[in-house]
N, C-alpha and C. Protein backbone atom coordinates (compact mmCIF):
# COMPACT_ATOMS: atom_id res chain seq x y z
N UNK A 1 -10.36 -14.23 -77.15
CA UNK A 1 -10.38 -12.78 -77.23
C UNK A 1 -8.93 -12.30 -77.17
N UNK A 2 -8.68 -11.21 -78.20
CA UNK A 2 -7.30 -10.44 -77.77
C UNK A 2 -7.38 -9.23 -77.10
N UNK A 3 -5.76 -9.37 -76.76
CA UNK A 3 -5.90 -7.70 -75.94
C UNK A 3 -6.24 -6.94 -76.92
N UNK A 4 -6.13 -6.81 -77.87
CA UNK A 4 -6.30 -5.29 -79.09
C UNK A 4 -7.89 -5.37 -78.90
N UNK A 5 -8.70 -6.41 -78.94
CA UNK A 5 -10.11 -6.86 -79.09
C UNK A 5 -10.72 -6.18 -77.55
N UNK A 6 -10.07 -6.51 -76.57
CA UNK A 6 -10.41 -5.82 -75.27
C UNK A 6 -10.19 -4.22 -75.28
N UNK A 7 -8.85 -4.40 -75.54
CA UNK A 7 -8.34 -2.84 -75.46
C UNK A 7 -9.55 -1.74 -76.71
N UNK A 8 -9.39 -2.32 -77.56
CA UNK A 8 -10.59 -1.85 -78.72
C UNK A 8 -12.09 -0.85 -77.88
N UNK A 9 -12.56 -2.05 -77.45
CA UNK A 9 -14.01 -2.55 -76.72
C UNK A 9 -13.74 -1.08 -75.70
N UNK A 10 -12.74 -1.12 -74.64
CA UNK A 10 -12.66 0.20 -73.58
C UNK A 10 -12.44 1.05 -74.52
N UNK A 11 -11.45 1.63 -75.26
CA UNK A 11 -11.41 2.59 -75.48
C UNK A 11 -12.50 3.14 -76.31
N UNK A 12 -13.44 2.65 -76.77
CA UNK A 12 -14.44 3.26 -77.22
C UNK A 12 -15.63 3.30 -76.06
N UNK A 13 -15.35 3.73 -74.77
CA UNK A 13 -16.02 3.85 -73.76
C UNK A 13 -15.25 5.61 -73.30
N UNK A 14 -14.73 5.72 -73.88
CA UNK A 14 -13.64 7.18 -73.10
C UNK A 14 -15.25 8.20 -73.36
N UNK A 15 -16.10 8.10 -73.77
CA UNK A 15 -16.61 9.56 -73.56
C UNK A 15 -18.40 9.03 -72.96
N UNK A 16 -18.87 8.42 -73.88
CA UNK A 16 -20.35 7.98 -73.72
C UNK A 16 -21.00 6.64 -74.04
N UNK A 17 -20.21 5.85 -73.13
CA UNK A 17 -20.62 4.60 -73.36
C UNK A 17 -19.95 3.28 -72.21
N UNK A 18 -20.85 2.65 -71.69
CA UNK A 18 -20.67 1.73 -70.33
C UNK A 18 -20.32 0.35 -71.17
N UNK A 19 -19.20 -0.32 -70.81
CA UNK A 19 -18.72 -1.24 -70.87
C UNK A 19 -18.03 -2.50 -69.71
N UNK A 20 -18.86 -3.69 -69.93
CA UNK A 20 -18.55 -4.28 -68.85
C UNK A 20 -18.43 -5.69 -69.63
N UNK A 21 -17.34 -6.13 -69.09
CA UNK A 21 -16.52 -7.55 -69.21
C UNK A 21 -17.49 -8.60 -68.84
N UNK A 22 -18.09 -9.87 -69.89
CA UNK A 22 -18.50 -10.86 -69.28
C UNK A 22 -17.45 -12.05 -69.18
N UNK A 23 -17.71 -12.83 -67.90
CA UNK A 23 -16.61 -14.01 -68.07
C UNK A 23 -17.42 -15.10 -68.29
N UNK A 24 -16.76 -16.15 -69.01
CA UNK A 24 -17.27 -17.32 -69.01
C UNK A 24 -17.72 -18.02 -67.62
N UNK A 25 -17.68 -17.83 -66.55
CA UNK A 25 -18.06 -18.16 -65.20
C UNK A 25 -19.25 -17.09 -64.76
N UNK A 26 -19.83 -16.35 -65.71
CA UNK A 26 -21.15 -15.52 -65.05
C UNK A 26 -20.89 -14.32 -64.99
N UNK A 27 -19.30 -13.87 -63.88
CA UNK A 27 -19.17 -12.71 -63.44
C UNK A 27 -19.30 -11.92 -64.60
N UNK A 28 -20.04 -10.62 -64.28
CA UNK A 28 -19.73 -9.46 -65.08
C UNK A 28 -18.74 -8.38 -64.40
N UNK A 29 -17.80 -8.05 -65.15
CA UNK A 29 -17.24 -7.01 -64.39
C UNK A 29 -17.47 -5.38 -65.15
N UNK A 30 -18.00 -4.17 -64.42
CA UNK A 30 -17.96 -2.93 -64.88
C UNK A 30 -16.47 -2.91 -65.13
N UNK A 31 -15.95 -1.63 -66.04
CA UNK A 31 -15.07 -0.87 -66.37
C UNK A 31 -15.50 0.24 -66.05
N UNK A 32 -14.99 1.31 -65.08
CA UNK A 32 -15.66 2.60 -64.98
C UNK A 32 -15.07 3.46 -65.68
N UNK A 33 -14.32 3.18 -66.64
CA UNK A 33 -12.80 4.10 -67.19
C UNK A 33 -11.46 3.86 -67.84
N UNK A 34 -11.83 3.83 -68.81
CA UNK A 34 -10.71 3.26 -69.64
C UNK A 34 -9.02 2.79 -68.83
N UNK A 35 -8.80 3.96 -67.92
CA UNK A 35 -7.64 3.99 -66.78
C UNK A 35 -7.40 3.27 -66.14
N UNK A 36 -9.10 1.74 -65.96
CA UNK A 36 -8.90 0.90 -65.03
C UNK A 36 -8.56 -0.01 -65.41
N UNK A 37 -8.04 -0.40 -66.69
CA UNK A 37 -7.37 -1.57 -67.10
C UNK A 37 -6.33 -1.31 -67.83
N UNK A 38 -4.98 -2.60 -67.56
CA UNK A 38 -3.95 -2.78 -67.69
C UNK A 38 -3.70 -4.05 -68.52
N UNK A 39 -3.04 -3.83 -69.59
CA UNK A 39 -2.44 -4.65 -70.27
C UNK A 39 -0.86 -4.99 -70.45
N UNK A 40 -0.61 -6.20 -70.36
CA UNK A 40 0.59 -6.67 -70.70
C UNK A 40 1.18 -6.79 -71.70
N UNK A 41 2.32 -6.61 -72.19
CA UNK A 41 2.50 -6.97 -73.73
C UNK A 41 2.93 -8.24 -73.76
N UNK A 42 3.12 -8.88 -72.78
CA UNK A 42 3.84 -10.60 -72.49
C UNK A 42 2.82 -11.82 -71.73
N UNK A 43 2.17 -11.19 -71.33
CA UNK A 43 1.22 -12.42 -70.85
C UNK A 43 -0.57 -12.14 -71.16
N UNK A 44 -1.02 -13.23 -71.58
CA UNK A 44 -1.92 -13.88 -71.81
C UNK A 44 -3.27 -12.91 -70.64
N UNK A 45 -3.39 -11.94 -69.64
CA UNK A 45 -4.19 -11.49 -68.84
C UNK A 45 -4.29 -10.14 -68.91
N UNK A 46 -5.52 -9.67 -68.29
CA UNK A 46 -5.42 -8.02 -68.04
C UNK A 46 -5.69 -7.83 -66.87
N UNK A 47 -5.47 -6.73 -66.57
CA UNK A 47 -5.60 -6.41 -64.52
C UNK A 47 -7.23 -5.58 -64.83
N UNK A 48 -8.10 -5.78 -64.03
CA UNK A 48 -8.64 -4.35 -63.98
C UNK A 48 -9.35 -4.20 -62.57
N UNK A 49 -9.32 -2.86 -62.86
CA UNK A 49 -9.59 -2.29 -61.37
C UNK A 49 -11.44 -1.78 -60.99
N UNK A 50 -12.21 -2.13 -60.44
CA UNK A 50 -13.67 -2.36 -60.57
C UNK A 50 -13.66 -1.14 -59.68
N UNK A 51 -15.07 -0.92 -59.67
CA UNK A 51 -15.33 0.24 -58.89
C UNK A 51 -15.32 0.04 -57.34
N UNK A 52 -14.67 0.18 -56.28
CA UNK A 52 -14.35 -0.30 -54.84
C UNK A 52 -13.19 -0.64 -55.25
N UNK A 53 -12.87 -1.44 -53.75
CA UNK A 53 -11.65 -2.03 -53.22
C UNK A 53 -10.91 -3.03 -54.26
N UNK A 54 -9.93 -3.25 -53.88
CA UNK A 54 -9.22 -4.21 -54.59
C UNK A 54 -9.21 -4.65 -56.61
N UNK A 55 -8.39 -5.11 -57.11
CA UNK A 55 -8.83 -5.61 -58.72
C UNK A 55 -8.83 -6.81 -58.80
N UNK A 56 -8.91 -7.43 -60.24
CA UNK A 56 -9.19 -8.73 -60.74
C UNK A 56 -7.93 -8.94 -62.22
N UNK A 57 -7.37 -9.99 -61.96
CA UNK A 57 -6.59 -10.35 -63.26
C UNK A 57 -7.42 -10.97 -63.73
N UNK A 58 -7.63 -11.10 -64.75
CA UNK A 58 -8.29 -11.74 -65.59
C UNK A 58 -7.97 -12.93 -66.63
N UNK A 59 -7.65 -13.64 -66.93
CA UNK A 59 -7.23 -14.11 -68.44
C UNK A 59 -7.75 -14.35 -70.03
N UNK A 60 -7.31 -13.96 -70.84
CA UNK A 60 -8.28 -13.53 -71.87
C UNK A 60 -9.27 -14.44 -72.61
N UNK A 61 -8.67 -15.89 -72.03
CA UNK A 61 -9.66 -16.83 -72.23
C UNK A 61 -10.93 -17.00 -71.75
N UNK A 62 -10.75 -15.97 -70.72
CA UNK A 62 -12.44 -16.13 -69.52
C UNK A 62 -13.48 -14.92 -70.42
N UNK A 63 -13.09 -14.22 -70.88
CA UNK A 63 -13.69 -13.04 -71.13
C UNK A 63 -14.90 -13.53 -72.44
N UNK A 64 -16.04 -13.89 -72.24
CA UNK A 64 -16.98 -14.47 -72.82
C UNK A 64 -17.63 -13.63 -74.26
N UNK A 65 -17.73 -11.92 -73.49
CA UNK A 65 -18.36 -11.19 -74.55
C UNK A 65 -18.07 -9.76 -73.68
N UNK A 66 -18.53 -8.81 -74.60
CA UNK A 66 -17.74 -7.42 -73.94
C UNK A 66 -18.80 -6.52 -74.07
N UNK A 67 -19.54 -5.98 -73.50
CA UNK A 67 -20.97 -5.05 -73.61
C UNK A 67 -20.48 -3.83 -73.56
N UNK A 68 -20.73 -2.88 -75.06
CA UNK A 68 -20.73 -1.97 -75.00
C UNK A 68 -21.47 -0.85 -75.04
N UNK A 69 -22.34 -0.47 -73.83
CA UNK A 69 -23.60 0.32 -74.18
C UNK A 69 -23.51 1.78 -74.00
N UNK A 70 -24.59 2.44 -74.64
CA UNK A 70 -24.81 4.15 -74.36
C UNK A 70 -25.12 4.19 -72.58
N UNK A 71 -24.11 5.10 -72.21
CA UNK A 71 -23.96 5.41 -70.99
C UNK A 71 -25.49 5.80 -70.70
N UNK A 72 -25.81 6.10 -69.45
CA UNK A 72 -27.29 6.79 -69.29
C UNK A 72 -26.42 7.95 -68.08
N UNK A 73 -25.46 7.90 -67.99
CA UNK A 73 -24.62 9.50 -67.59
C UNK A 73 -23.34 9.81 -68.40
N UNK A 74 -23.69 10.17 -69.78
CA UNK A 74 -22.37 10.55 -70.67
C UNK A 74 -21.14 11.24 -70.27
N UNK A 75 -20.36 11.01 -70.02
CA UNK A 75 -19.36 11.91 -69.88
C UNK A 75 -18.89 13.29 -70.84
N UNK A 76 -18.54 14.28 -70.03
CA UNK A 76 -18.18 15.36 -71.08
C UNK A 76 -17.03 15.26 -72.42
N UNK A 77 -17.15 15.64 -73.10
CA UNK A 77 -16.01 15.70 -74.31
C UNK A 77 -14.92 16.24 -73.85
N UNK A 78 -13.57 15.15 -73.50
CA UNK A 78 -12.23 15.89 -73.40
C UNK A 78 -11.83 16.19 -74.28
């Protein structure tokens, strides 16, 4: 997976639509917001920040498949 391929995947979450990271190890991680992930332009990982405490680096090799579904609480149109 690339970052443009990740980055892609969130930003078409900015208004009405839930997207959550699968890793090749099971975990799923939510994205609550495009805001919560960080990309590098130099290394191979992305940061993101889950809903609670603390985040997760990731590396883009773990990232299995990327679910992008219709929210069931849409956000308003900025």
């Amino acid at each position: 997976m690339t970052k443009a391929a990740v980055q892609a995947a969130v930003e078409k979450s900015l208004q009405n639509h839930h997207v959550v990271l699968h890793l090749s190890n099971g975990v799923a991680l939510e994205i609550p917001h495009p805001d919560h992930v960080s990309y590098s332009p130099n290394t191979p990982e992305i940061i993101v920040w889950p809903r609670g405490p603390g985040f997760a680096v990731i590396a883009l090799d773990e990232i299995a498949r990327v679910s992008v579904l219709p929210s069931s609480n849409p956000r308003a149109a900025a």
